[in-house]
Protein backbone atom coordinates (compact mmCIF):
# COMPACT_ATOMS: atom_id res chain seq x y z
CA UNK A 1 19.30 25.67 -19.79
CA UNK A 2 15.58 25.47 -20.90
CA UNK A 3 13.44 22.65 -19.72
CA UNK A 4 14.30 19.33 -21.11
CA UNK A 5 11.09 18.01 -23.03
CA UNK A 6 10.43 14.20 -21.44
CA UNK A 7 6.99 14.36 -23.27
CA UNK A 8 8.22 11.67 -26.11
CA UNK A 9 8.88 9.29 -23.52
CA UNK A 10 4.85 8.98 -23.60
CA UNK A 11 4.28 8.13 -27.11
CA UNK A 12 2.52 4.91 -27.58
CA UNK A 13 3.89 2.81 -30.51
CA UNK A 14 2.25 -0.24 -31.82
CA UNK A 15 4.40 -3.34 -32.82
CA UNK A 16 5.61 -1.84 -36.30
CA UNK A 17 6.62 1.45 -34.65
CA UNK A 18 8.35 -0.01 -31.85
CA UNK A 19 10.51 -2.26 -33.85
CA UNK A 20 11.44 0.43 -35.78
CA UNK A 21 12.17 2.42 -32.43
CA UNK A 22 14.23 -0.01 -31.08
CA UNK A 23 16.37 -0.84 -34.26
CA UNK A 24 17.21 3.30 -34.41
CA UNK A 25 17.43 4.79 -31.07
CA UNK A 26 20.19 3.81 -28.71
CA UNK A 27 20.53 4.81 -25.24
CA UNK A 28 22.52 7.74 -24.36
CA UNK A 29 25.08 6.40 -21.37
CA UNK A 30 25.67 10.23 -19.99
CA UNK A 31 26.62 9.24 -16.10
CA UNK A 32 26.59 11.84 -12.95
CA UNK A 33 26.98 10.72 -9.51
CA UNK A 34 26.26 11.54 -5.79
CA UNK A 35 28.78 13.82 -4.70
CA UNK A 36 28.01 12.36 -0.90
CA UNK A 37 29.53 8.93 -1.32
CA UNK A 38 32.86 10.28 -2.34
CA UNK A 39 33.09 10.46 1.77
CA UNK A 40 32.57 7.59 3.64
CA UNK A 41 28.57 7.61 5.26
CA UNK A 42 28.14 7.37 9.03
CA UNK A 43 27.18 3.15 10.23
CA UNK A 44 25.67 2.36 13.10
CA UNK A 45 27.36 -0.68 13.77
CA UNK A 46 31.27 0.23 12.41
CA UNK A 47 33.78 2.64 11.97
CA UNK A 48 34.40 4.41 9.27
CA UNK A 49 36.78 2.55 7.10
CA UNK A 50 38.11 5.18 4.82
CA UNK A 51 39.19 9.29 6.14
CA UNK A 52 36.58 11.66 5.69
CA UNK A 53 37.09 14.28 2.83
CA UNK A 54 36.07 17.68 2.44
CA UNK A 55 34.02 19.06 -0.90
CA UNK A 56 37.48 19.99 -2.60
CA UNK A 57 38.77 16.69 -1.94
CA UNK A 58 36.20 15.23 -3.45
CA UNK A 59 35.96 17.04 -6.60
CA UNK A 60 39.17 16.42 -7.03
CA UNK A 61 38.58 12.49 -7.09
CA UNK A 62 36.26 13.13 -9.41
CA UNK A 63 38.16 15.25 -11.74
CA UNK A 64 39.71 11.68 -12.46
CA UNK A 65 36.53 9.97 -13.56
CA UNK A 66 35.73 12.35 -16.90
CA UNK A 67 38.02 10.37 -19.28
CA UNK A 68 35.45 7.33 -18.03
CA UNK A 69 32.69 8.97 -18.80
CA UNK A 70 31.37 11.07 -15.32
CA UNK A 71 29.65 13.96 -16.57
CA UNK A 72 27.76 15.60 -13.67
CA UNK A 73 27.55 15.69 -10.19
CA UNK A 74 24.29 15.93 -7.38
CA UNK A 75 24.81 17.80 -4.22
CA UNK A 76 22.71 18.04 -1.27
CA UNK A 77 22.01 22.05 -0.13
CA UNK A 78 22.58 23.44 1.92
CA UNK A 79 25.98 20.82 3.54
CA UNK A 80 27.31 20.21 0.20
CA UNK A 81 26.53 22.93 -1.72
CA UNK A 82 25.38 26.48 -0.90
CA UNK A 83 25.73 30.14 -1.43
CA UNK A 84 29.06 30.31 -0.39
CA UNK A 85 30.90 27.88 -1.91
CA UNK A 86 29.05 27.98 -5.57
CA UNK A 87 31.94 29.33 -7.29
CA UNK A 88 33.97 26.44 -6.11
CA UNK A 89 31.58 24.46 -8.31
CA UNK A 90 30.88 26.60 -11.01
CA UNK A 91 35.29 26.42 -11.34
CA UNK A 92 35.12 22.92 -11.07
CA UNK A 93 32.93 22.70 -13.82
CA UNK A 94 34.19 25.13 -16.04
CA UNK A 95 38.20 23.19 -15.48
CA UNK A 96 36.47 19.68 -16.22
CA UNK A 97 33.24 19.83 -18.09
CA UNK A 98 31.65 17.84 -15.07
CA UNK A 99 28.64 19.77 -14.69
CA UNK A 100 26.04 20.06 -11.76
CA UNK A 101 22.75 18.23 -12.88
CA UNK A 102 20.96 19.02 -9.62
CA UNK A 103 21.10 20.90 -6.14
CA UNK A 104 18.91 18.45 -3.49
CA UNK A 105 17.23 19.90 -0.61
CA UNK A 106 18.51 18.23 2.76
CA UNK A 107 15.13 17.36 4.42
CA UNK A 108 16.37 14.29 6.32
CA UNK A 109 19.00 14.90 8.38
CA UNK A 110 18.60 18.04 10.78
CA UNK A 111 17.25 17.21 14.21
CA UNK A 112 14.52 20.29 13.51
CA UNK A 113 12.92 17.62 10.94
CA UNK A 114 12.65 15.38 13.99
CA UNK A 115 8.58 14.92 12.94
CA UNK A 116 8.71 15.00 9.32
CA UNK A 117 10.22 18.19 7.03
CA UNK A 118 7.38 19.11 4.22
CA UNK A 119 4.60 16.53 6.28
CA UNK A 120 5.80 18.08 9.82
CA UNK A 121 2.45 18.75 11.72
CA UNK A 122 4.88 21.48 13.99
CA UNK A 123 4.63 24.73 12.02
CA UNK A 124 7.94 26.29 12.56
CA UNK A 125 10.05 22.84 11.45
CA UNK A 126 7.80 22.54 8.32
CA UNK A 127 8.12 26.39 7.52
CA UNK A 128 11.86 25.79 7.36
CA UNK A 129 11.24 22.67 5.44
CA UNK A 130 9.71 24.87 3.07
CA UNK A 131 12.01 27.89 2.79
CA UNK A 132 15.07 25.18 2.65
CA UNK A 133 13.61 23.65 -0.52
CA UNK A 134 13.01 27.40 -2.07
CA UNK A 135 16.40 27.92 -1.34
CA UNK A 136 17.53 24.95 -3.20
CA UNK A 137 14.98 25.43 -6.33
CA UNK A 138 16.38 28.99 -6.38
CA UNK A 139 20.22 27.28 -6.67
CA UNK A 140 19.14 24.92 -9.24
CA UNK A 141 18.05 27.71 -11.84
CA UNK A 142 21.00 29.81 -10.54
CA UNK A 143 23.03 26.81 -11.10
CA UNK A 144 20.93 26.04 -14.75
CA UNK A 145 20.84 22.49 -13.69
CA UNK A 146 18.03 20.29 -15.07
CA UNK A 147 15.77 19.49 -11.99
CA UNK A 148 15.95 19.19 -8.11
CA UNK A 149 15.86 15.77 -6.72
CA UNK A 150 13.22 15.38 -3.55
CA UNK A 151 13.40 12.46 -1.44
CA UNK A 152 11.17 12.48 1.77
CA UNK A 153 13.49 10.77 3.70
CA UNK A 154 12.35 11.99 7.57
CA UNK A 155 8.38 12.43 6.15
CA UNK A 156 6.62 9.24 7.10
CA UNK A 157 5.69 6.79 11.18
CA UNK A 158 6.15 4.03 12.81
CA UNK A 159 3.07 3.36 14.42
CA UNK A 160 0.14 3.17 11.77
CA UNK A 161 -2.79 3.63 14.82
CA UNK A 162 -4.40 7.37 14.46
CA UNK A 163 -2.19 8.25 11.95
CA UNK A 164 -4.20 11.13 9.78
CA UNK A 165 -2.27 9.78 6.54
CA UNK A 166 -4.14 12.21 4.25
CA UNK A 167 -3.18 15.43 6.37
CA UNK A 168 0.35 14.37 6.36
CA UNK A 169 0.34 13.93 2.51
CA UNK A 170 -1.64 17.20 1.82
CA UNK A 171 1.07 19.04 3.72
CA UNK A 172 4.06 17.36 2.13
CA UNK A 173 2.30 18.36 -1.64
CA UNK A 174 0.99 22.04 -0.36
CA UNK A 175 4.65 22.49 0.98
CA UNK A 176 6.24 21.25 -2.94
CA UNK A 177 3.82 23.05 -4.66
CA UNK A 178 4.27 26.49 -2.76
CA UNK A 179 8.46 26.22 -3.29
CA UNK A 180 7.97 25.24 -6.68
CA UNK A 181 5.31 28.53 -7.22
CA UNK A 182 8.30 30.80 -5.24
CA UNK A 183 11.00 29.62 -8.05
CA UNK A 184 8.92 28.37 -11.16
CA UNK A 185 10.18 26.98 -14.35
CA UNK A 186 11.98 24.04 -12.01
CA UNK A 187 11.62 20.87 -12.55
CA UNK A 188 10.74 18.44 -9.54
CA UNK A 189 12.62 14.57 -9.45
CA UNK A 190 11.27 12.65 -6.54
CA UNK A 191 12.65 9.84 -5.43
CA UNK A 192 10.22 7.30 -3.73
CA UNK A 193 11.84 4.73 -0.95
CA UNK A 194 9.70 2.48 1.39
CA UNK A 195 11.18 2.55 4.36
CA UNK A 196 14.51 3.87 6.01
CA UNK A 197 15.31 5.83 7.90
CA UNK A 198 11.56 5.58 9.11
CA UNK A 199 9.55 2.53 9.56
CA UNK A 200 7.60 3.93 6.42
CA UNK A 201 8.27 6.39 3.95
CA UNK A 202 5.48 8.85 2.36
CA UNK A 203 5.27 8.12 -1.28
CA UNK A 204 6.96 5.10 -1.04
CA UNK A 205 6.75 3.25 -4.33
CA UNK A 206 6.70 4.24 -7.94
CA UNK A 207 3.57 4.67 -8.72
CA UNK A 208 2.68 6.61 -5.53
CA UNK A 209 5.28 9.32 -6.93
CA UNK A 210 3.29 9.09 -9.63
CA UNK A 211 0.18 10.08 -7.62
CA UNK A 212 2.10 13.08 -6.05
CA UNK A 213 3.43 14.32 -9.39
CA UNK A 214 -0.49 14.88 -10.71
CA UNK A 215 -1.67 15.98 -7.00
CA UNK A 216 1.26 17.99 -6.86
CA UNK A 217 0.71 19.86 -10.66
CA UNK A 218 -2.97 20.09 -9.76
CA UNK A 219 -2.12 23.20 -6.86
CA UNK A 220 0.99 25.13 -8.71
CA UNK A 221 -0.82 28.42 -9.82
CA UNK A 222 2.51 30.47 -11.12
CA UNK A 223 1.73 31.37 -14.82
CA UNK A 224 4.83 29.93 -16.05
CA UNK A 225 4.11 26.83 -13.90
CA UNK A 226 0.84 26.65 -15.50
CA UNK A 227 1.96 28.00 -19.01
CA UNK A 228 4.69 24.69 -18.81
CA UNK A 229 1.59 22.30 -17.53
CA UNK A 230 -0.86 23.44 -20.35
CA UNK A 231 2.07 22.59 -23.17
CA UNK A 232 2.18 18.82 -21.64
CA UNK A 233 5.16 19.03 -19.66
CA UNK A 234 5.33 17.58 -16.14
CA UNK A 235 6.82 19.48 -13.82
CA UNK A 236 6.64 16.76 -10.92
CA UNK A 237 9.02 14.15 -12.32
CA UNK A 238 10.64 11.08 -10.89
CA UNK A 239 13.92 10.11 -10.19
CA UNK A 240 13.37 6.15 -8.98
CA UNK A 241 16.35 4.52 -7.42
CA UNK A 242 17.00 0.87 -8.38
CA UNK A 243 18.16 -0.09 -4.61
CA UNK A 244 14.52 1.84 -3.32
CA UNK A 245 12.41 0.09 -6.15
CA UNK A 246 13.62 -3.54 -4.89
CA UNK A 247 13.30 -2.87 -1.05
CA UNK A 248 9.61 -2.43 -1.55
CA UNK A 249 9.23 -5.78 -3.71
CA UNK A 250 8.88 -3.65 -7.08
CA UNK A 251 9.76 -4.80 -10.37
CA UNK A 252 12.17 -2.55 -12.15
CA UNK A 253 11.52 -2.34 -15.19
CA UNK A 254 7.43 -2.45 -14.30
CA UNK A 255 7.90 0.44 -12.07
CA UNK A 256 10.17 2.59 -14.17
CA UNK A 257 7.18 2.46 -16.62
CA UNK A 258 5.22 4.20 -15.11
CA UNK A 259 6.68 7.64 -15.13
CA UNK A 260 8.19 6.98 -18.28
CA UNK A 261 4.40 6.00 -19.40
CA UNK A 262 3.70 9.94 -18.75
CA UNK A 263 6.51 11.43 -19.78
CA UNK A 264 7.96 11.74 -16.32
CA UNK A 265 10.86 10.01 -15.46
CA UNK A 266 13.33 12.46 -15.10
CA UNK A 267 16.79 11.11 -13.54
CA UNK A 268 17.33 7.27 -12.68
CA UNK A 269 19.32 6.39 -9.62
CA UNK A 270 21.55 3.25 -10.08
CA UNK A 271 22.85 0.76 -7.62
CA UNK A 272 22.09 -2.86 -6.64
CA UNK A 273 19.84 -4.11 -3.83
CA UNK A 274 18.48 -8.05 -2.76
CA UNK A 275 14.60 -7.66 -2.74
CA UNK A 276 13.40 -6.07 0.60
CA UNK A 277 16.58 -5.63 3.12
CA UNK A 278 18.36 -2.55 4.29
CA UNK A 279 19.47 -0.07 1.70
CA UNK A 280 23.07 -1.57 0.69
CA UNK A 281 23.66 0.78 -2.55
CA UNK A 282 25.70 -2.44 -3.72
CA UNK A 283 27.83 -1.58 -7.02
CA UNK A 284 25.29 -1.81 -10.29
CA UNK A 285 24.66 -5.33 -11.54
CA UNK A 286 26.22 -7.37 -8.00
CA UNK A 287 23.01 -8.70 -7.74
CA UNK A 288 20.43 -9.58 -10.36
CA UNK A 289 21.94 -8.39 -13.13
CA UNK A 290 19.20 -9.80 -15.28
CA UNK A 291 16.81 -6.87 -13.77
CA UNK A 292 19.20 -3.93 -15.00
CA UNK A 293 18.69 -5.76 -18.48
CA UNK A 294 15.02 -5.81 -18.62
CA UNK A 295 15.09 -1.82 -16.77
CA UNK A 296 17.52 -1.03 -19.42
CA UNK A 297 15.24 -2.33 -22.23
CA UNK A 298 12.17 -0.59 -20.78
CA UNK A 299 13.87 2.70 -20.72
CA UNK A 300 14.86 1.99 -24.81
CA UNK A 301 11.72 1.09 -25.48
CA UNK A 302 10.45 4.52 -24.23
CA UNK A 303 13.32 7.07 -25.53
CA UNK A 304 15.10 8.30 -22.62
CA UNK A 305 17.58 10.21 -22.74
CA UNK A 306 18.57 11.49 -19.27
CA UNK A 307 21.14 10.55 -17.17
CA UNK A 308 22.12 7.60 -15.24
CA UNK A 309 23.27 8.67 -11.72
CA UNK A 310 25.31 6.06 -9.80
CA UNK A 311 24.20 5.97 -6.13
CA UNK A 312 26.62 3.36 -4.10
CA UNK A 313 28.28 3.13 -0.68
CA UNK A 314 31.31 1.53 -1.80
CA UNK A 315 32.38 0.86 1.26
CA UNK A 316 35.12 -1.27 0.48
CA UNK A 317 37.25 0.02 -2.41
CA UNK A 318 37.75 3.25 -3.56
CA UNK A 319 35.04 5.01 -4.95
CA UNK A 320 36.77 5.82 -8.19
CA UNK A 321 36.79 1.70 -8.95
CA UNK A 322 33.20 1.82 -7.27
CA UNK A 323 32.69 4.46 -10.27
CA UNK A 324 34.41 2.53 -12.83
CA UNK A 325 32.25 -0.54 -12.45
CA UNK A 326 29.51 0.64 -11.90
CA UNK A 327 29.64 2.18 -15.22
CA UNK A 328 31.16 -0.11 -16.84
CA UNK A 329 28.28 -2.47 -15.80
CA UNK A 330 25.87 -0.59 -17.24
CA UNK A 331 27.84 -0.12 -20.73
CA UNK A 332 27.71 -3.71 -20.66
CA UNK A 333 24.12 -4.60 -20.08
CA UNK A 334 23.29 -1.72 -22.49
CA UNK A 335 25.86 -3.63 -25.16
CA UNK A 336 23.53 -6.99 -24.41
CA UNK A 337 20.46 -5.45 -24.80
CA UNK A 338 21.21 -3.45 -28.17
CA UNK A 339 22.09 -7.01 -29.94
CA UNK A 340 19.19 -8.84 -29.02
CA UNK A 341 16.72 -10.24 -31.54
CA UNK A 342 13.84 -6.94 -31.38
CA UNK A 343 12.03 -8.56 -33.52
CA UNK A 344 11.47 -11.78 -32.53
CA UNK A 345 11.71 -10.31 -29.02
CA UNK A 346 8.22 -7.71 -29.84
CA UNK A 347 6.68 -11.40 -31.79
CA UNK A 348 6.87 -13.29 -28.36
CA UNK A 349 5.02 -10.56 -26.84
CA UNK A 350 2.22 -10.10 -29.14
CA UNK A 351 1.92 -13.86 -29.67
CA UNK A 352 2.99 -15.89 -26.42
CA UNK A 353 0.85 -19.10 -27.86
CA UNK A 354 3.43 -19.25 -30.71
CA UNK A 355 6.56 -18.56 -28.63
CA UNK A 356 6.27 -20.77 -25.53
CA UNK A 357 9.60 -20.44 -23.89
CA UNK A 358 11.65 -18.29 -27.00
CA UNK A 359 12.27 -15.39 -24.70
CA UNK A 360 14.33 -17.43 -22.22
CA UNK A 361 15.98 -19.65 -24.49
CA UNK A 362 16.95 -16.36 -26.25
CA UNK A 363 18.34 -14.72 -23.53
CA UNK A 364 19.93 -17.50 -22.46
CA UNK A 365 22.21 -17.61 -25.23
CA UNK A 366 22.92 -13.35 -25.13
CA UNK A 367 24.20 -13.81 -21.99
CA UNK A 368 26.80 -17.00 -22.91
CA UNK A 369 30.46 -16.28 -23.42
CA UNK A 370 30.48 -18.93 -26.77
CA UNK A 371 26.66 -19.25 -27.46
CA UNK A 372 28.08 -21.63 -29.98
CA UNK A 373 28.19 -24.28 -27.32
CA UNK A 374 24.69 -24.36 -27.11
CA UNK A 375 22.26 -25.86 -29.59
CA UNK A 376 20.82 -23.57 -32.07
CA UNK A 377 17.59 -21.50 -31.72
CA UNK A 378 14.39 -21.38 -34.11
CA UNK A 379 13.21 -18.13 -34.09
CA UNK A 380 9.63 -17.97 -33.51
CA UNK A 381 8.62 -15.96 -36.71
């Protein structure tokens, strides 16, 4: 599959052009989802409350889920997908039309990657770090998926004192940059998350993923790498995960701007999450359904036309209803946002002295079962 051109999502539109965007483009509600939730995760403080399943038993589950609307899967390499058991997958799809959208390297769980997997300052861990992520680039073009996820799970400290915190991010971008010069043509989605497992994560928030996508580009020397670069695509994407962006404090749709802003936002991960707090990976919309809303709207605004990848621990119901909702929340929100006012909404914007309060009062009454009850609204033009 060639390389899926994000560079639209950079165009700059003033007032005239965006109301004209947002009255013709719609977003595309293609959904994939991780195929690691489909088992039950490991807790630290109780037992697992559903059976463990193997690959096939999850693919079967979601074999289920394509008359709702799952259309691709993500898989971790080398536990959940490898060499050996591709044509399982490549079966799968070709039975259900549930394709693979990426193949993730697994830098976060062995106990070799103890001291960080890309950042490790230990030679022989950091080596494998790198191979491991070759390994999973080569699978994704193998595969013809449409970019490998990166999350830096393991790369990051505890203890701030002494830390060299520019060494540990050079080696972390040299490592990305040679895997993506061994396999080139693939694109890079990181994923940014502030803390968890460690006390603090390297490349954290959104716009620090940012920062690594242009340090990254800036040492790829592969011709087609640099060929790709010259024509204005970014090869060091994002993939931002709601749940991630609220544990460090960010603002979704404010954050998600800023790799859309460059043309890079390549995936979007989709849960719920209270501001700060452990990673929960709460069905979308439980909490602060307001925020997926104003992401939703951001992402319209911009033109993108990726996927939305459903990242839960459902630990509590199936995942199939997990699925269901969390879809089905997002169909929703995108139904809410589609029949709002644009052009009052874009007015309020450009002239706040004039609209004092509209924007509320406006979304006040989108969000009412009978907005009849409630007394009428002036618009603002």
């Amino acid at each position: 599959m060639p390389m899926l051109d994000l560079r639209s999502q950079a165009v700059r539109r003033n007032p005239a052009e965006m109301l004209k965007h947002l009255q013709s483009f719609e977003l595309d509600l293609k959904f994939s989802a991780g195929i690691w939730f489909f088992s039950p995760a490991h807790s630290r403080f109780h037992a697992k409350y559903q059976p463990d399943r193997s690959i096939e038993e999850r693919l079967d589950i979601a074999a289920t889920l394509a008359d709702h609307g799952l259309g691709a899967l993500e898989a971790h390499y080398p536990n959940e997908i490898n060499e050996d058991n591709a044509d399982l997958w490549e079966s799968f799809s070709r039975d259900t039309g549930i394709r693979l959208l990426t193949v993730i390297p697994l830098l976060f769980w062995d106990e070799q990657f103890e001291w960080g997997s890309l950042s490790n300052p230990l030679k022989e861990p950091r080596r494998n770090a790198i191979e491991r992520t070759k390994g999973a680039l080569r699978m994704n073009r193998q595969l013809d998926t449409d970019f490998a996820v990166v999350w830096p799970g393991i790369d990051g400290y505890e203890n701030p004192f002494g830390v060299n915190f520019a060494a540990m991010r050079d080696r972390f971008a040299e490592g990305l940059a040679e895997a993506m010069d061994a396999e080139p043509g693939v694109r890079i989605a990181f994923e940014p998350k502030p803390y968890e497992p460690r006390g603090r994560i390297l490349f954290g928030t959104t716009p620090e993923g940012v920062l690594l996508g242009q340090q990254v580009e800036s040492m790829l020397k592969a011709s087609e790498n640099r060929r790709l670069l010259g024509e204005g695509h970014k090869l060091v994407c994002m993939n931002p995960e709601v749940g991630h962006v609220l544990m460090g404090f960010e603002d979704l749709a404010y954050a998600f701007s800023w790799p859309l802003s460059e043309g890079r936002l390549a995936h979007s991960h989709w849960n719920s999450q209270p501001l700060g707090n452990y990673d929960q990976d709460l069905n979308v919309s439980v909490l602060s359904p307001e925020q997926t809303e104003a992401l939703l709207y951001t992402m319209k605004m911009h033109g993108y036309t990726g996927y939305f990848g459903i990242d839960i621990n459902p630990e509590r119901m199936p995942v199939e209803i997990g699925l269901r909702n969390s879809m089905d929340a997002i169909r929703a929100a995108n139904d809410r946002i589609n029949n709002v006012d644009h052009e009052a909404i874009l007015y309020s914007h450009e002239h706040p002295d004039k609209a004092r309060g509209w924007l509320e009062a406006h979304l006040i009454r989108a969000r009412a079962g009978d907005a009849q009850q409630l007394r009428p609204l002036k618009r603002p033009l």
